[in-house]
N, C-alpha and C. Protein backbone atom coordinates (compact mmCIF):
# COMPACT_ATOMS: atom_id res chain seq x y z
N UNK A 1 1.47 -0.05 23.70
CA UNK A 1 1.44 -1.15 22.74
C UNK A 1 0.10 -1.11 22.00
N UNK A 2 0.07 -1.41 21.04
CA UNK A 2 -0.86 -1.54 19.70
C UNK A 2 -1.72 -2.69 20.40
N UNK A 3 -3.12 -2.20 19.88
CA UNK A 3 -3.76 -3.32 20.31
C UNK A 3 -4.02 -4.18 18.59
N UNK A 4 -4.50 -5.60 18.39
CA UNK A 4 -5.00 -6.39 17.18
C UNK A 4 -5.57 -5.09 16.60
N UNK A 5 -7.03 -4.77 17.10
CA UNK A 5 -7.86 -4.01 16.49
C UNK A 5 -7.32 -3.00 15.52
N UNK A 6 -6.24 -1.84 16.83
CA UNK A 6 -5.59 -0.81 16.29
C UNK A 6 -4.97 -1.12 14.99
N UNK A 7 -3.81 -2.42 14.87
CA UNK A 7 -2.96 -2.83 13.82
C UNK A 7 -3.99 -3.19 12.62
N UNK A 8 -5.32 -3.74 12.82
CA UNK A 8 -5.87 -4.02 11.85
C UNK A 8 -6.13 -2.80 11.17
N UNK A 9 -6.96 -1.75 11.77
CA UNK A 9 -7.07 -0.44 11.36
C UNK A 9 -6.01 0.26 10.67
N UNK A 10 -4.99 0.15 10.71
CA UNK A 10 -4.10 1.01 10.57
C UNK A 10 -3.48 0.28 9.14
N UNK A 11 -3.24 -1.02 8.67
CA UNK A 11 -3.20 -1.89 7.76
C UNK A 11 -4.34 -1.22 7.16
N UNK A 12 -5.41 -1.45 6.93
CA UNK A 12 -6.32 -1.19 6.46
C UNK A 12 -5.72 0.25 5.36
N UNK A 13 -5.75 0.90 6.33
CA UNK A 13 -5.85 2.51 6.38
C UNK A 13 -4.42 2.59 4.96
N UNK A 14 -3.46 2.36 5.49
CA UNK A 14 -2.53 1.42 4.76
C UNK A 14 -3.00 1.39 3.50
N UNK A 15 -3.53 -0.02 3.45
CA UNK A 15 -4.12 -0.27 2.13
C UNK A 15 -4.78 0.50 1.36
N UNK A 16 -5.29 1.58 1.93
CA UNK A 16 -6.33 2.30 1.07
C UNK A 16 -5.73 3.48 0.41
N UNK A 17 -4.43 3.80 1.46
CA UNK A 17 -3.74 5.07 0.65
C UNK A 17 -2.86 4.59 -0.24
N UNK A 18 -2.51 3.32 -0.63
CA UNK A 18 -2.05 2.71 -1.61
C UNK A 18 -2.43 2.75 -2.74
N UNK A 19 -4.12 2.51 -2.32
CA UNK A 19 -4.87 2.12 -3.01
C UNK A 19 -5.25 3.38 -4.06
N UNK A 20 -5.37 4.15 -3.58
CA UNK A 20 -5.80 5.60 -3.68
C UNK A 20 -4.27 6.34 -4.43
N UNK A 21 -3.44 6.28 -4.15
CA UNK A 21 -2.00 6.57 -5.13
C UNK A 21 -1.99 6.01 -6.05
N UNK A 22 -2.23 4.68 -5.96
CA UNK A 22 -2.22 4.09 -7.48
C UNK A 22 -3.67 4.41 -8.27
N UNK A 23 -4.80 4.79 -7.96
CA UNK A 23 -5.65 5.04 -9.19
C UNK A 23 -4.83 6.36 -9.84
N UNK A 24 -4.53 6.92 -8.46
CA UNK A 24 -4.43 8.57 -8.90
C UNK A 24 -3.27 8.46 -9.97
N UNK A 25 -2.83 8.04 -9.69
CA UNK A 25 -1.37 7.77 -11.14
C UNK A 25 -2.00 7.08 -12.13
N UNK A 26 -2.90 6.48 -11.96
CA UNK A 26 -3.71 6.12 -13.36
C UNK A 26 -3.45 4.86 -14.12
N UNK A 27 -2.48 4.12 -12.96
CA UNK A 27 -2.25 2.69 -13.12
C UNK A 27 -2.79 1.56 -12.82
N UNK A 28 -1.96 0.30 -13.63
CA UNK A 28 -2.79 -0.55 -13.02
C UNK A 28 -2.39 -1.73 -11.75
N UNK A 29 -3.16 -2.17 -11.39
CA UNK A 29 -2.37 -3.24 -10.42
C UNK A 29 -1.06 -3.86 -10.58
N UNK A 30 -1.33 -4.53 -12.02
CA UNK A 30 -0.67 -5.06 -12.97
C UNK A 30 0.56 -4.59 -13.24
N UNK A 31 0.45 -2.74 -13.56
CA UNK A 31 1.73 -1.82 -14.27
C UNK A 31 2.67 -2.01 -12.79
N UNK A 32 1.80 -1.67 -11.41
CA UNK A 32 2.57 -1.09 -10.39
C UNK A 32 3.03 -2.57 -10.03
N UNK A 33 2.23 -3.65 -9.98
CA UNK A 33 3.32 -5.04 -9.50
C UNK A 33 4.96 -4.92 -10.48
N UNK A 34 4.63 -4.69 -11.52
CA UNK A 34 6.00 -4.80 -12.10
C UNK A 34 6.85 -3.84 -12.44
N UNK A 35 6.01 -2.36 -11.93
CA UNK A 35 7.18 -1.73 -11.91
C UNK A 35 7.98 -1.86 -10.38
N UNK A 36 7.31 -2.53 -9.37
CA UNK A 36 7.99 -2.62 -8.35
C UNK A 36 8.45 -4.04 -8.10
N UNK A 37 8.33 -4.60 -9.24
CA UNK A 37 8.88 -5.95 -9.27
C UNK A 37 8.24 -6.94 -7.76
N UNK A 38 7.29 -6.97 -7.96
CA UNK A 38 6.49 -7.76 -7.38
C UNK A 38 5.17 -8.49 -8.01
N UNK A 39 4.87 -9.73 -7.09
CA UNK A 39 3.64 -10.24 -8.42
C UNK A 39 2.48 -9.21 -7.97
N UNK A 40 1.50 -9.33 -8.99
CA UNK A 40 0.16 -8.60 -9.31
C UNK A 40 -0.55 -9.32 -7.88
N UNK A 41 -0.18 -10.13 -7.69
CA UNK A 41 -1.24 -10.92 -6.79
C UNK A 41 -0.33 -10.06 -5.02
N UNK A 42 -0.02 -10.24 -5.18
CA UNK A 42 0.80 -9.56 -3.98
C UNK A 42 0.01 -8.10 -3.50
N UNK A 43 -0.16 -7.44 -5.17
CA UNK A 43 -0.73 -6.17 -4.78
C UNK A 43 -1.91 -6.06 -4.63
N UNK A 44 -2.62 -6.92 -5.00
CA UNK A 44 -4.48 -6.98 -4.76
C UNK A 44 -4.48 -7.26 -3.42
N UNK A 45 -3.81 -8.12 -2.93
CA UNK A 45 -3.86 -8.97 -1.75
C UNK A 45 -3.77 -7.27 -0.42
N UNK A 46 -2.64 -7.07 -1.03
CA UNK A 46 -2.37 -5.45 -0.14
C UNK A 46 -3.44 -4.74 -0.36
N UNK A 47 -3.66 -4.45 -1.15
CA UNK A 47 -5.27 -3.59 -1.82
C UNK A 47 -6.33 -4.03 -0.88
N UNK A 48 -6.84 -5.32 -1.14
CA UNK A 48 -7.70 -6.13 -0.66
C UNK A 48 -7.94 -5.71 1.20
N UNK A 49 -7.08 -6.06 1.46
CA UNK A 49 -6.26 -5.98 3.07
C UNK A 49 -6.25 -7.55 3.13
N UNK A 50 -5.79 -8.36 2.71
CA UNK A 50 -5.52 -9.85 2.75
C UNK A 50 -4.66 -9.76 3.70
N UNK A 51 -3.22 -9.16 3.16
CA UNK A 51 -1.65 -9.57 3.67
C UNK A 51 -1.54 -7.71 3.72
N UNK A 52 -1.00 -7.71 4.63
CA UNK A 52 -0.17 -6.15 4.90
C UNK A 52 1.26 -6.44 4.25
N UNK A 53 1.59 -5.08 4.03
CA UNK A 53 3.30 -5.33 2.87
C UNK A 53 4.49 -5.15 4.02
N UNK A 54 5.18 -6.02 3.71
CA UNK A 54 6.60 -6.04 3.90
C UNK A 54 6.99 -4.44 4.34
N UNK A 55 8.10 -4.70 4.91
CA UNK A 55 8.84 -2.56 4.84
C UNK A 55 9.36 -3.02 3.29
N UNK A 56 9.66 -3.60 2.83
CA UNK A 56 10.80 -3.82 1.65
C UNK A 56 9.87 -3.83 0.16
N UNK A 57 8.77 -4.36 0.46
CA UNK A 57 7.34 -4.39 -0.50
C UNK A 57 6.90 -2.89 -0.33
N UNK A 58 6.54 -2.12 0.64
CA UNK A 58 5.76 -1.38 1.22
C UNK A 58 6.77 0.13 0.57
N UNK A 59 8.07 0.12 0.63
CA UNK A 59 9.11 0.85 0.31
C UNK A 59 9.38 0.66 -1.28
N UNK A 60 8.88 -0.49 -1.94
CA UNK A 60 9.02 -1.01 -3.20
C UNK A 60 7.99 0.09 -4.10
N UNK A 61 6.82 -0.71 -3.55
CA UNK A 61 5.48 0.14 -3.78
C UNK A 61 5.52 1.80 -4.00
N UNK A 62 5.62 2.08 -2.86
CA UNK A 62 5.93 3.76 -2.82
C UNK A 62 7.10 4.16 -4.13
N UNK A 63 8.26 3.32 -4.12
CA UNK A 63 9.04 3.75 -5.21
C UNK A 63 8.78 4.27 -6.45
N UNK A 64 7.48 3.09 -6.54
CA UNK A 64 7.01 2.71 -8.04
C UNK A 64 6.11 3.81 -8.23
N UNK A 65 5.14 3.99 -7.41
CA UNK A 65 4.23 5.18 -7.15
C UNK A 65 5.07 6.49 -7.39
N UNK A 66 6.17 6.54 -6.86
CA UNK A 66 6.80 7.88 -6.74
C UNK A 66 6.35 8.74 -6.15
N UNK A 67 6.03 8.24 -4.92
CA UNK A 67 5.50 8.92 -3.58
C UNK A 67 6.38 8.31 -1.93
N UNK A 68 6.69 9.38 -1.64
CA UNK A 68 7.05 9.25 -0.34
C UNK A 68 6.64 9.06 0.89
N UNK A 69 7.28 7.67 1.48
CA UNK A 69 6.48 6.36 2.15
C UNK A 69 5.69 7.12 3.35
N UNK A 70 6.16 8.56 4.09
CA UNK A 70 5.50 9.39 4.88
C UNK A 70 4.20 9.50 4.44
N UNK A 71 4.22 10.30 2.60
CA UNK A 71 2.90 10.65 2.53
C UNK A 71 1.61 9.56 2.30
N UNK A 72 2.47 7.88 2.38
CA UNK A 72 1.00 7.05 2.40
C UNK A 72 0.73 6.97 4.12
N UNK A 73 1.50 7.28 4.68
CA UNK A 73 1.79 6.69 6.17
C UNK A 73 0.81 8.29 6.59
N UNK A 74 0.86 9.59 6.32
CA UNK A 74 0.00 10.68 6.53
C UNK A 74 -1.06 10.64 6.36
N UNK A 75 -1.46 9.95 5.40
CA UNK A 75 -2.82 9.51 4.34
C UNK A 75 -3.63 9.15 5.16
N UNK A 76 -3.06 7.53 5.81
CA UNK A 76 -3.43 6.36 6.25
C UNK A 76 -3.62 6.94 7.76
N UNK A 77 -2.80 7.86 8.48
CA UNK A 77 -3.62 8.67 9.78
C UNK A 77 -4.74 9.43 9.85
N UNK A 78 -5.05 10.11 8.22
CA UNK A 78 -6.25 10.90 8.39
C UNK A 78 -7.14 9.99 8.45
N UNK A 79 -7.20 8.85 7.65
CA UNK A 79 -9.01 7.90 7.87
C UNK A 79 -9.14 7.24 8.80
């Protein structure tokens, strides 16, 4: 079982390969909230590490990115 710490880390980690797909596509918070039909605030918050995403947000996201939810989930093991 996952400890707090671990889950925080790993959210984190999360967030950053998100974070890191979306510069690399050259978008903005803004473009990727609505191309995944979610609010802008939703995605800072994920960015941020406020709120960790949904599978359904998190699967949204990746869509919009046009990256496959493995390769943020690969990302997010290397850091």
């Amino acid at each position: 079982m996952l400890r707090d710490e671990e889950i925080t880390l790993i959210s984190m980690a999360v967030a950053n390969s998100l974070r890191s797909a979306r510069e690399s596509a050259g978008i903005s918070k803004n473009a990727l909230a609505q191309k995944a039909g979610v609010a802008v605030q939703t995605v800072a918050f994920i960015e941020g590490g406020v709120n960790s995403p949904s599978i359904t947000t998190f699967l949204r996201l990746c869509a919009a990115l046009e990256i496959e939810p493995e390769k943020i989930l690969a990302d997010a093991r290397k850091q």
